[in-house]
N, C-alpha and C. Protein backbone atom coordinates (compact mmCIF):
# COMPACT_ATOMS: atom_id res chain seq x y z
N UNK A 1 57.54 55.89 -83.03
CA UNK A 1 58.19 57.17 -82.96
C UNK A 1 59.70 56.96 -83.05
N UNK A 2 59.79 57.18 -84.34
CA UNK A 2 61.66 56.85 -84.06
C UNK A 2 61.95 58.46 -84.26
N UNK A 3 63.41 57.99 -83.66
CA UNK A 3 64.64 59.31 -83.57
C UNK A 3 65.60 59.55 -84.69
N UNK A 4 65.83 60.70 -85.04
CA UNK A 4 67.10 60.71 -86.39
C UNK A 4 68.13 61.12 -85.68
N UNK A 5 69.18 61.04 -86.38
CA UNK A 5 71.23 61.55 -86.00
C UNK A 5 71.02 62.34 -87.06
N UNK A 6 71.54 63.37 -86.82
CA UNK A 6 71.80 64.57 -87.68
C UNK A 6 73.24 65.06 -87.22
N UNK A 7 73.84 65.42 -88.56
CA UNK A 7 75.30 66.04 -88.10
C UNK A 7 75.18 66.98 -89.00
N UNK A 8 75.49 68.23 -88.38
CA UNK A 8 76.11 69.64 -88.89
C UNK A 8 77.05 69.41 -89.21
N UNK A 9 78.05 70.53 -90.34
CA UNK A 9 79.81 70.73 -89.91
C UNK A 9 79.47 72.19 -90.49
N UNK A 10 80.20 73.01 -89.92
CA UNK A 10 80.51 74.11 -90.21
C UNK A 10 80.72 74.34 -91.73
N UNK A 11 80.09 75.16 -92.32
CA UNK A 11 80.43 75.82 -93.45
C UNK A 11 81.36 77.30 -93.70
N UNK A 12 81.67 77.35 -95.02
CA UNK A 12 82.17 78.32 -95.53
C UNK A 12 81.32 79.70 -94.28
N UNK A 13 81.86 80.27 -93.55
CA UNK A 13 81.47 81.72 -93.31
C UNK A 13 82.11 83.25 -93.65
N UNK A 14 81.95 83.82 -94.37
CA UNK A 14 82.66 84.49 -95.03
C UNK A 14 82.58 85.94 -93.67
N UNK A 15 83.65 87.04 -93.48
CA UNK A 15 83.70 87.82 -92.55
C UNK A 15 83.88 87.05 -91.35
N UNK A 16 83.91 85.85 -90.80
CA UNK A 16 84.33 85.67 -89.53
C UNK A 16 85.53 84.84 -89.77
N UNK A 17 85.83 84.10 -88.42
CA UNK A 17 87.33 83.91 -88.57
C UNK A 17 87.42 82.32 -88.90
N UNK A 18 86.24 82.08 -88.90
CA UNK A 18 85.72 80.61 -89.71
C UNK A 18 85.78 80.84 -91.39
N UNK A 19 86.31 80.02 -91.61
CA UNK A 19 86.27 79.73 -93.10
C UNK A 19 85.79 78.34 -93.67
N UNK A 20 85.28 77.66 -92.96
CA UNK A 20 84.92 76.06 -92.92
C UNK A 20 85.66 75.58 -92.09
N UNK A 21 84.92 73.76 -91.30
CA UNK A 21 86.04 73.07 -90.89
C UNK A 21 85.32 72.15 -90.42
N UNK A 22 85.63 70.67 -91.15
CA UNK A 22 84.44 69.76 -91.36
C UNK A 22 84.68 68.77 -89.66
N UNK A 23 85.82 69.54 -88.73
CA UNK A 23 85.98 69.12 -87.90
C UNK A 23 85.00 70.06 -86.53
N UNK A 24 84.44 70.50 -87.19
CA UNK A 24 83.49 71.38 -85.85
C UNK A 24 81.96 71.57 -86.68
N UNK A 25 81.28 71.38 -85.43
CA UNK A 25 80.08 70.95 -85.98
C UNK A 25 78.97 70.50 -84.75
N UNK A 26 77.83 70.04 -84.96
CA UNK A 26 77.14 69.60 -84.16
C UNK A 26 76.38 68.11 -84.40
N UNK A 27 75.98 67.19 -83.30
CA UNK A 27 75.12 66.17 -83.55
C UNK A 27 74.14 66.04 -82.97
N UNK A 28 72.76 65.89 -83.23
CA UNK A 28 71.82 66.12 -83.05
C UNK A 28 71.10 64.60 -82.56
N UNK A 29 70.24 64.37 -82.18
CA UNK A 29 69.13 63.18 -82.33
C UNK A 29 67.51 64.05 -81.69
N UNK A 30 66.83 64.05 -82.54
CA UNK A 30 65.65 64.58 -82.61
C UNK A 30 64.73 64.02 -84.01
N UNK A 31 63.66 63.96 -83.35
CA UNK A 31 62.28 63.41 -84.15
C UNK A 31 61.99 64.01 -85.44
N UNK A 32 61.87 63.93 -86.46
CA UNK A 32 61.89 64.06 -87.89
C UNK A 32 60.76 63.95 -88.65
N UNK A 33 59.77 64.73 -89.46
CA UNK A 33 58.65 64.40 -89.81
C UNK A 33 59.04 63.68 -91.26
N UNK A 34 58.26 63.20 -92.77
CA UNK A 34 59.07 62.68 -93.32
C UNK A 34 59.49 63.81 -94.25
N UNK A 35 59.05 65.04 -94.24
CA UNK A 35 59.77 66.37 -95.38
C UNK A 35 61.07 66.45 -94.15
N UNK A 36 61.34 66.14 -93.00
CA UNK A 36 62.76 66.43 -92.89
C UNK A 36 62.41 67.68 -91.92
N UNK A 37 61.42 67.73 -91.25
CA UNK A 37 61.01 68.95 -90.12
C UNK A 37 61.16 68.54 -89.29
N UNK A 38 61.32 69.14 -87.89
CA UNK A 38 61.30 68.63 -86.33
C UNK A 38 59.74 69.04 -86.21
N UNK A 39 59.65 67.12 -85.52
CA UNK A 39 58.40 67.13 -85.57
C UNK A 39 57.96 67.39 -83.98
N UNK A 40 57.30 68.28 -83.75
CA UNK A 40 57.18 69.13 -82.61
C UNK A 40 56.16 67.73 -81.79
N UNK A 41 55.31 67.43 -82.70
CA UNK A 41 54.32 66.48 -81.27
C UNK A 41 55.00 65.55 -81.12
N UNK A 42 55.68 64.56 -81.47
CA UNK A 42 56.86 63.96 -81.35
C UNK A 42 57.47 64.04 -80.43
N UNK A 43 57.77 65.18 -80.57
CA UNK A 43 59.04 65.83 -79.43
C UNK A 43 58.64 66.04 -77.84
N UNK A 44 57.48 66.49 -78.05
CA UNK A 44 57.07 66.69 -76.60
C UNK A 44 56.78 64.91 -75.67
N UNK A 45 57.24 63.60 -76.79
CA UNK A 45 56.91 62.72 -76.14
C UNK A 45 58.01 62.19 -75.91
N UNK A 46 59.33 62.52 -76.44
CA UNK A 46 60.21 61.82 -76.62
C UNK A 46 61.49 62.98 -76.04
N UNK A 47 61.14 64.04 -75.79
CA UNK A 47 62.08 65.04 -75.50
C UNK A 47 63.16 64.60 -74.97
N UNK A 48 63.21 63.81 -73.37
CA UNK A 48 64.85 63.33 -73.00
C UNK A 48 65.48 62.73 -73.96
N UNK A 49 65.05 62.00 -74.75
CA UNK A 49 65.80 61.23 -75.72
C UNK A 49 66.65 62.39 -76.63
N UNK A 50 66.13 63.61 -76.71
CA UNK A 50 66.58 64.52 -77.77
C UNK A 50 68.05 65.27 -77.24
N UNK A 51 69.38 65.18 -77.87
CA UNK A 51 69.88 65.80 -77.30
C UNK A 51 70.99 66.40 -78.65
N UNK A 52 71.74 66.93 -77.99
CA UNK A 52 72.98 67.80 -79.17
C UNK A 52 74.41 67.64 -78.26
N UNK A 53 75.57 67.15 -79.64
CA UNK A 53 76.32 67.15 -79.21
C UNK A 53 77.42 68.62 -79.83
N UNK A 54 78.10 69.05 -79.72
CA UNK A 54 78.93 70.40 -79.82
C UNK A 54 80.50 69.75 -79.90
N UNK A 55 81.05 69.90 -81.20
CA UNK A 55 82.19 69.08 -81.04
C UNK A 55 83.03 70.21 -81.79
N UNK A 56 84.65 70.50 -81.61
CA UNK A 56 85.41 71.37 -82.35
C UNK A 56 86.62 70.50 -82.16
N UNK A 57 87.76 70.83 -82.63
CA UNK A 57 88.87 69.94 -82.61
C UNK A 57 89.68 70.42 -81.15
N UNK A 58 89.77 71.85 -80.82
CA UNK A 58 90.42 72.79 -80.03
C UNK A 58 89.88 72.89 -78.87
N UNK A 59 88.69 71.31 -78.07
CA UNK A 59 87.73 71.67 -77.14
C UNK A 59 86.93 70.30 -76.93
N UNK A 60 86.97 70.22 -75.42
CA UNK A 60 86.27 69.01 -75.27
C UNK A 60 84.74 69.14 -75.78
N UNK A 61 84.12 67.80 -76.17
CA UNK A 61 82.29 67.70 -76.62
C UNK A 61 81.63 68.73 -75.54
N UNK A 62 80.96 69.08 -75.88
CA UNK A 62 79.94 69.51 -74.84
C UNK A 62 78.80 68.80 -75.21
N UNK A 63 78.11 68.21 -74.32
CA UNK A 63 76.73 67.76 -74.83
C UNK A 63 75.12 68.43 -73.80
N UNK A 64 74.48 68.74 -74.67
CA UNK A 64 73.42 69.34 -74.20
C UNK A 64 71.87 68.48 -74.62
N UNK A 65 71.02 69.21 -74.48
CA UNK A 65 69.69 68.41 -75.42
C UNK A 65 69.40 69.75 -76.29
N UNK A 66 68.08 69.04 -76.98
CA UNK A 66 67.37 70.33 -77.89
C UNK A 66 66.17 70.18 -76.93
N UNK A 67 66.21 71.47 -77.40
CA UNK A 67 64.94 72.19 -76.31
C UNK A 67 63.81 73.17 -76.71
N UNK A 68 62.72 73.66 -76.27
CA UNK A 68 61.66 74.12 -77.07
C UNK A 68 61.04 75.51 -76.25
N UNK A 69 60.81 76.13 -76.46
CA UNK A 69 60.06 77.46 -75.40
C UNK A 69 59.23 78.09 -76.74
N UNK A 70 58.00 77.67 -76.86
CA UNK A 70 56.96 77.91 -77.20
C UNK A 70 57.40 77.87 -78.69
N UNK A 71 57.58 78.74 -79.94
CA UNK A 71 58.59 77.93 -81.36
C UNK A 71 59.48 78.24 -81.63
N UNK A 72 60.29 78.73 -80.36
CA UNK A 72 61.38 78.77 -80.20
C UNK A 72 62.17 77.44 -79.99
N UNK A 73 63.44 76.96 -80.86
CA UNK A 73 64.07 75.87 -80.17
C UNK A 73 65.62 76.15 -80.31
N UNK A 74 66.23 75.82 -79.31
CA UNK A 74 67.70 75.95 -78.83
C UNK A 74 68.43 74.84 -78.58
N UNK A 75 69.97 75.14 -78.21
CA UNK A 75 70.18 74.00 -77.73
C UNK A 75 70.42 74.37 -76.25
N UNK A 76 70.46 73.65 -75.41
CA UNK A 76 70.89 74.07 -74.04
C UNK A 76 71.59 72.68 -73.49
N UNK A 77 72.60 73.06 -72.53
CA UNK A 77 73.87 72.70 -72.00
C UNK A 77 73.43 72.63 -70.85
N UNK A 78 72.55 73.34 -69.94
CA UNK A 78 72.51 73.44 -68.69
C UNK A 78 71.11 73.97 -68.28
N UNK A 79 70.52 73.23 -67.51
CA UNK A 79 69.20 73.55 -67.46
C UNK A 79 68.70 74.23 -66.67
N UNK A 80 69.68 74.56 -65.62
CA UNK A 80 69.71 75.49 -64.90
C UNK A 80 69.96 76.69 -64.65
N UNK A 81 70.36 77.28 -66.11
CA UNK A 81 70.58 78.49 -66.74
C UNK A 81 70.16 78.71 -68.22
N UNK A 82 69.85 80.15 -68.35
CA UNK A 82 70.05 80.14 -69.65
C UNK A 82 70.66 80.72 -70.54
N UNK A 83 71.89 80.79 -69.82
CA UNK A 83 73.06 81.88 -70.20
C UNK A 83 73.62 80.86 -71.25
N UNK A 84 73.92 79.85 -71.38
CA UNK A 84 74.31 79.00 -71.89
C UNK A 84 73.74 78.99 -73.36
N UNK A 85 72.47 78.99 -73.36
CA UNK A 85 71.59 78.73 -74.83
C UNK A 85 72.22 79.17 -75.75
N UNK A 86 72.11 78.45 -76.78
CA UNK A 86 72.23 78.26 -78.01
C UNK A 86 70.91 78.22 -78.79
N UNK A 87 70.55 79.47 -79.72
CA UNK A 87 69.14 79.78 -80.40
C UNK A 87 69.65 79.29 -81.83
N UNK A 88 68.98 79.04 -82.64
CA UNK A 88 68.84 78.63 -83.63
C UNK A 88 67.95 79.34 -84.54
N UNK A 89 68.42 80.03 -85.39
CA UNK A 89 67.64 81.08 -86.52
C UNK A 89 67.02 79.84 -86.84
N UNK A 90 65.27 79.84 -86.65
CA UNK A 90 64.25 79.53 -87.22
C UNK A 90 64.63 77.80 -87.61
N UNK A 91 64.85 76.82 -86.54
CA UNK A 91 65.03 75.73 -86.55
C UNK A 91 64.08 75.03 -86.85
N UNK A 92 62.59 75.06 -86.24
CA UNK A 92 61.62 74.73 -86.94
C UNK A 92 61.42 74.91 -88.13
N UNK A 93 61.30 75.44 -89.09
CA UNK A 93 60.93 75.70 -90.21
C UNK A 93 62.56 75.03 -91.56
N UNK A 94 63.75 74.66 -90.22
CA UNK A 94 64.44 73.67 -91.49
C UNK A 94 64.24 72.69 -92.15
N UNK A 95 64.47 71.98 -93.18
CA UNK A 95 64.61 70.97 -93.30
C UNK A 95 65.93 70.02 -92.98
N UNK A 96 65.71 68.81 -92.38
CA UNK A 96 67.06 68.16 -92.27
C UNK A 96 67.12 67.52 -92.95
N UNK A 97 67.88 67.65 -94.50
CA UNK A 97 67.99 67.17 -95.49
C UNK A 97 69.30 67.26 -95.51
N UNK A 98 70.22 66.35 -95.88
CA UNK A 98 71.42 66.21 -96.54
C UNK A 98 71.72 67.54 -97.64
N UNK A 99 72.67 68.35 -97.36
CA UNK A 99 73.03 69.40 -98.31
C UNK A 99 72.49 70.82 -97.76
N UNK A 100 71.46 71.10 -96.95
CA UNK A 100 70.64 72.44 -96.46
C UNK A 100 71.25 72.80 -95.27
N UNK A 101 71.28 73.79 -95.11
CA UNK A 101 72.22 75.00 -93.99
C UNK A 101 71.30 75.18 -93.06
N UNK A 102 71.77 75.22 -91.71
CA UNK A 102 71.05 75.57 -90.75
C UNK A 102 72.41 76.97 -90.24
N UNK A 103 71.53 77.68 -89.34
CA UNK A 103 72.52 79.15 -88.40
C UNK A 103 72.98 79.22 -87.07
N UNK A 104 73.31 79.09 -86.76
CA UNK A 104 73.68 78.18 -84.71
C UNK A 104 73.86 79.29 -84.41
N UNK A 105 73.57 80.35 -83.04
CA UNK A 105 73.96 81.90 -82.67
C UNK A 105 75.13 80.79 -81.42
N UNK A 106 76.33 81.21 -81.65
CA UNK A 106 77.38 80.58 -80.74
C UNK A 106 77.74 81.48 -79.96
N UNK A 107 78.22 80.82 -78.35
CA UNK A 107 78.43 81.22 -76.84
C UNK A 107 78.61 82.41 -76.76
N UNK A 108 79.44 82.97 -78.14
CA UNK A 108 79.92 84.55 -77.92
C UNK A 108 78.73 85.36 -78.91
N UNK A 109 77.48 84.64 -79.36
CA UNK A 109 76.70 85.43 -80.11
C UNK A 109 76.98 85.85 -81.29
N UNK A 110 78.02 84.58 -81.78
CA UNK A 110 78.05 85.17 -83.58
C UNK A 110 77.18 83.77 -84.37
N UNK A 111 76.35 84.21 -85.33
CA UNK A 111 75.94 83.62 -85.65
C UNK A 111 76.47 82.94 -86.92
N UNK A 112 76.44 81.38 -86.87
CA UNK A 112 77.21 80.59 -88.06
C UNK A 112 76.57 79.60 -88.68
N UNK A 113 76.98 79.27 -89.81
CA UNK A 113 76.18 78.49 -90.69
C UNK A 113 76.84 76.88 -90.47
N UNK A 114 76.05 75.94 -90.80
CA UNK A 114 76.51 74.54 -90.57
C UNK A 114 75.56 73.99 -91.78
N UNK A 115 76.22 73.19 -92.30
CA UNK A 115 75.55 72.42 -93.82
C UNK A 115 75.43 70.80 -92.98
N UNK A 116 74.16 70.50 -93.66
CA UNK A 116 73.52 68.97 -92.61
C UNK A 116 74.39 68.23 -93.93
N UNK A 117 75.23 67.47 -93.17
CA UNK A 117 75.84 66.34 -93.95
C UNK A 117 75.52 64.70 -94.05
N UNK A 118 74.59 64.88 -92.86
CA UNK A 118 74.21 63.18 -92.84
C UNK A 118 72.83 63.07 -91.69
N UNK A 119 71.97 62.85 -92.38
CA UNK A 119 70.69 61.96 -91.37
C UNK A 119 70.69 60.73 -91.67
N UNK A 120 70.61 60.35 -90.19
CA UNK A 120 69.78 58.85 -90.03
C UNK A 120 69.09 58.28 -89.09
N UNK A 121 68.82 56.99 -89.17
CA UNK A 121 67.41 56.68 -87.85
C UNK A 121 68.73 56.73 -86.80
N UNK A 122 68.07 57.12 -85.78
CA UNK A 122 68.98 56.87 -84.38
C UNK A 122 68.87 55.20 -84.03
């Protein structure tokens, strides 16, 4: 059961106050099927290992894990709340392929696009 590194960076968002910025973004390590899916049985064995990091230039890392509530998956910061969460438009069903967009709903609930720039084995 190995683990992948996945890095987001923010893409082009057109209407918000993002316009790209290959300095904000996210890093991931989570289980990978080989089309590039999060592989859910995987995950339920390896879950602590899974986590996300939240990086911007204007802001310390935050680091959280990825997390699952039935096929729902998020990221979460704090496990003791869930004010915190971070949902992910239909994360299951991405691929983590080099070049493909994923949607992050961020702290204030706007939702933004991030282009996967790099997988690899953890």
């Amino acid at each position: 059961m190995s683990l992948s590194r996945i890095v987001m960076r923010l893409a082009r968002n057109p209407g918000s106050e993002f316009g790209g910025d290959d300095r904000r973004g996210y890093t991931l390590t989570a289980p990978l099927t080989v089309e590039g899916l999060l592989d859910a049985e995987t995950f339920s064995k390896v879950r602590a290992d899974c986590s996300v990091r939240r990086f911007a230039p204007d802001e310390d890392p935050v680091i959280g894990r990825l997390a699952r509530r039935g096929q729902n998956w998020f990221f979460d910061y704090d496990s003791d709340s869930s004010d915190d969460d971070e949902p992910v438009h239909r994360l299951g069903d991405h691929r983590f392929v080099v070049g493909e967009y994923v949607t992050v709903t961020d702290e204030d609930g706007q939702p933004l696009t991030y282009k996967i720039v790099e997988v690899q084995k953890a």
